[in-house]
Protein backbone atom coordinates (compact mmCIF):
# COMPACT_ATOMS: atom_id res chain seq x y z
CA UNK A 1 172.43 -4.13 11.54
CA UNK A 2 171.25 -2.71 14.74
CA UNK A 3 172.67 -5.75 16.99
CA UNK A 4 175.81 -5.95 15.09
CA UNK A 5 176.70 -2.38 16.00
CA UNK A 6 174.84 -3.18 19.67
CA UNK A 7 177.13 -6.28 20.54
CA UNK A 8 180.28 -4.28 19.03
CA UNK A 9 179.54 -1.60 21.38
CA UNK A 10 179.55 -4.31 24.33
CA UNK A 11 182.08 -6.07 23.36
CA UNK A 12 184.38 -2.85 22.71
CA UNK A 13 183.17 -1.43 26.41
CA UNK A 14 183.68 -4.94 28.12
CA UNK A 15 187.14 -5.05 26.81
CA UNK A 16 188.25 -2.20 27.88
CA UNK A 17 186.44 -2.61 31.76
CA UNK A 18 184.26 0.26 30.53
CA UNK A 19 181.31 -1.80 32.28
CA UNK A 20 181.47 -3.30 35.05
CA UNK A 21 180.27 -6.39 36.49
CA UNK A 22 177.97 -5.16 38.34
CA UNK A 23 175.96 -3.80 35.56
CA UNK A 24 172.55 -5.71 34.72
CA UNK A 25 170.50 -3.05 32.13
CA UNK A 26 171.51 -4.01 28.86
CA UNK A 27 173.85 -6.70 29.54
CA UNK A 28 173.62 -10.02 27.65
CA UNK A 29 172.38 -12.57 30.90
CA UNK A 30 170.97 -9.96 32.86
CA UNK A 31 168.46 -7.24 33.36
CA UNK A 32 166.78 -4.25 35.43
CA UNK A 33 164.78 -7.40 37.11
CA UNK A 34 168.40 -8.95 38.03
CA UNK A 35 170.02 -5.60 39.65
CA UNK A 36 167.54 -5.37 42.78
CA UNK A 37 167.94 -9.47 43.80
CA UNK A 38 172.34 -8.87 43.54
CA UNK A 39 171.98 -5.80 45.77
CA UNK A 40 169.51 -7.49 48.00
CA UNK A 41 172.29 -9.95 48.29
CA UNK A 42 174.81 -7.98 48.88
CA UNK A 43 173.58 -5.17 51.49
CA UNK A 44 171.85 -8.84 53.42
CA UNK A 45 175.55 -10.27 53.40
CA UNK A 46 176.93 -6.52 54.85
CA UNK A 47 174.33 -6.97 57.75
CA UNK A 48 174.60 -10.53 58.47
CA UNK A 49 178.40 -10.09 58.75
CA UNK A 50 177.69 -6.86 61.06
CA UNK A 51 179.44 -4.27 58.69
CA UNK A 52 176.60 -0.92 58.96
CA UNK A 53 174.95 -0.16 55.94
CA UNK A 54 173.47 2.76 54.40
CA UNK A 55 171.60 2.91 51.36
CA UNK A 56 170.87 6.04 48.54
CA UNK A 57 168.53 5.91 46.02
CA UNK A 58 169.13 8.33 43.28
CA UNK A 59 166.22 8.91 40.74
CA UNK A 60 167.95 9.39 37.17
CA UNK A 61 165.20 7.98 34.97
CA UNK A 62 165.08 11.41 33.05
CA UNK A 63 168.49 11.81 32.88
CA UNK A 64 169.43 10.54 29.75
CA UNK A 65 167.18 13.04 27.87
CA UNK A 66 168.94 15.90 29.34
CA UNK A 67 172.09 14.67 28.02
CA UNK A 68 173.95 16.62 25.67
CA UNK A 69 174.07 13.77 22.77
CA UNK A 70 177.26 15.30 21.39
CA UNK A 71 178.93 15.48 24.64
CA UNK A 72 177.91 11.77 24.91
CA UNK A 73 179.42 10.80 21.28
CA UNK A 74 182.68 12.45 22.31
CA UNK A 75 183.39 10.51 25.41
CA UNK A 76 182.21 7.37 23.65
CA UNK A 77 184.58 8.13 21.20
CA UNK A 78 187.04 8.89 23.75
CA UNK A 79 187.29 5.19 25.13
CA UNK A 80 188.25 4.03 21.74
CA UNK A 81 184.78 3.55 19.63
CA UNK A 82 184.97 4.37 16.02
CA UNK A 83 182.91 6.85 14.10
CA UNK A 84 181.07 4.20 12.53
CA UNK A 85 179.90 2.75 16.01
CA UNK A 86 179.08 6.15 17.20
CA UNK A 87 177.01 7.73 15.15
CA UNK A 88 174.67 10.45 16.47
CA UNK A 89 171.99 10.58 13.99
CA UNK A 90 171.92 6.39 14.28
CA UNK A 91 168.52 6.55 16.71
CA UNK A 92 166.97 9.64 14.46
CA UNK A 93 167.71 8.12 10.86
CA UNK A 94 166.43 4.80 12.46
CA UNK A 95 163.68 7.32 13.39
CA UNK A 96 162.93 8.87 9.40
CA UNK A 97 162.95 5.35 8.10
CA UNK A 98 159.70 4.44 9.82
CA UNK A 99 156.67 5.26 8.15
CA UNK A 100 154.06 6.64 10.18
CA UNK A 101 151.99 3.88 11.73
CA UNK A 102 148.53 3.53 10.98
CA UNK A 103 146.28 2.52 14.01
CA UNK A 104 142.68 1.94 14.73
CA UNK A 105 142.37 3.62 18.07
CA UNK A 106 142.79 7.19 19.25
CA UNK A 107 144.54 5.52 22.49
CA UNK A 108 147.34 3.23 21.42
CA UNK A 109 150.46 2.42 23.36
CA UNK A 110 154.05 2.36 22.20
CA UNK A 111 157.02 0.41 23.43
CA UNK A 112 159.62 1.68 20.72
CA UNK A 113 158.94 -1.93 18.95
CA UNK A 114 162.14 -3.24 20.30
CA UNK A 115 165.99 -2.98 18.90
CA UNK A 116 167.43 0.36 19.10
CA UNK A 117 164.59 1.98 20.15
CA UNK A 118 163.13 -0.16 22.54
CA UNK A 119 161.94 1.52 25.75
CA UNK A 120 159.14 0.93 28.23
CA UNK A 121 155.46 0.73 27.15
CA UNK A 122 153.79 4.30 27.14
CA UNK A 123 150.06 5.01 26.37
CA UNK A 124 149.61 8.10 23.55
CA UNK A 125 146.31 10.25 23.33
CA UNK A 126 146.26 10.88 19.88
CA UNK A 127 144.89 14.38 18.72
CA UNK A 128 141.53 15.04 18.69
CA UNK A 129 141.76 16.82 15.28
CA UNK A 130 144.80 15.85 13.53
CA UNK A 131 143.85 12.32 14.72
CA UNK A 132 148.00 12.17 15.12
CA UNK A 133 150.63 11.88 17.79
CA UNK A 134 153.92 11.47 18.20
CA UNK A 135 156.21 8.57 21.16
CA UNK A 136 158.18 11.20 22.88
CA UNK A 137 160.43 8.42 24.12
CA UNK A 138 161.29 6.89 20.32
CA UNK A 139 159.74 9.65 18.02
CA UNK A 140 157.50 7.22 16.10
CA UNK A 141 154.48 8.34 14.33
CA UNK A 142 150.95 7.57 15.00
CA UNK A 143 148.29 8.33 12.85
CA UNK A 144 144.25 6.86 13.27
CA UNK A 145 142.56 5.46 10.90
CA UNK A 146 139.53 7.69 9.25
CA UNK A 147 136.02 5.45 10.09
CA UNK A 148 133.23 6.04 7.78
């Protein structure tokens, strides 16, 4: 269900030149591991043909959590996606659907098990005492095993 809204989404945004070309995260054919070789390419071709070139690296990897998920929605909706396709509980029902996940050790790591939640691999510290913990990327559960 997931990829069916995911490539609806793409294909809706594609359409309508919402994303560009020059995207590579989360585009079918290319990836984060893509972006850095086409700008290499590019800013080499600027200096090879003598054009100057100046370069600005802009940190936003906590960016999206500050975002106001309703002011998101609207703009999304804005360009022409339905209410179906954006649907701002979609990432916190996914979220109540998963039961919490049993584990062995008190040090696990999380990586949002793919789909919509997918996101790099973090390591949790479970709690000592409640023996639980909680992704703060994808708001799955952890719990530990008790060992007799």
């Amino acid at each position: 269900m997931e990829q069916v809204r995911k490539e609806s989404i793409l294909n809706h945004l594609k359409e309508g030149k919402v994303i560009r070309n020059s995207q590579h995260g989360f585009t079918k054919g290319k990836s984060c591991l893509t972006n850095p070789i086409a700008f290499y390419d590019e800013i080499t071709g600027s200096v090879d043909e003598g054009k100057a070139v100046d370069v600005l690296f802009l940190d936003f990897s906590k960016a999206f959590d500050t975002v106001s998920h309703s002011v998101l929605a609207s703009k999304l909706k804005k360009y022409g996606l339905d209410e179906w396709t954006v649907n701002e509980t979609f990432a916190i029902d996914l979220i109540a659907e998963q039961p919490v996940n049993k584990v062995e050790s008190r040090v696990i790591s999380c990586d949002g098990g793919g789909g919509a939640l997918g996101h790099p691999k973090v390591y949790i510290n479970l709690d000592k005492d409640t023996k639980t913990g909680t992704c703060g990327y994808c708001g799955l559960q952890f719990k530990q095993k008790h060992h007799h």
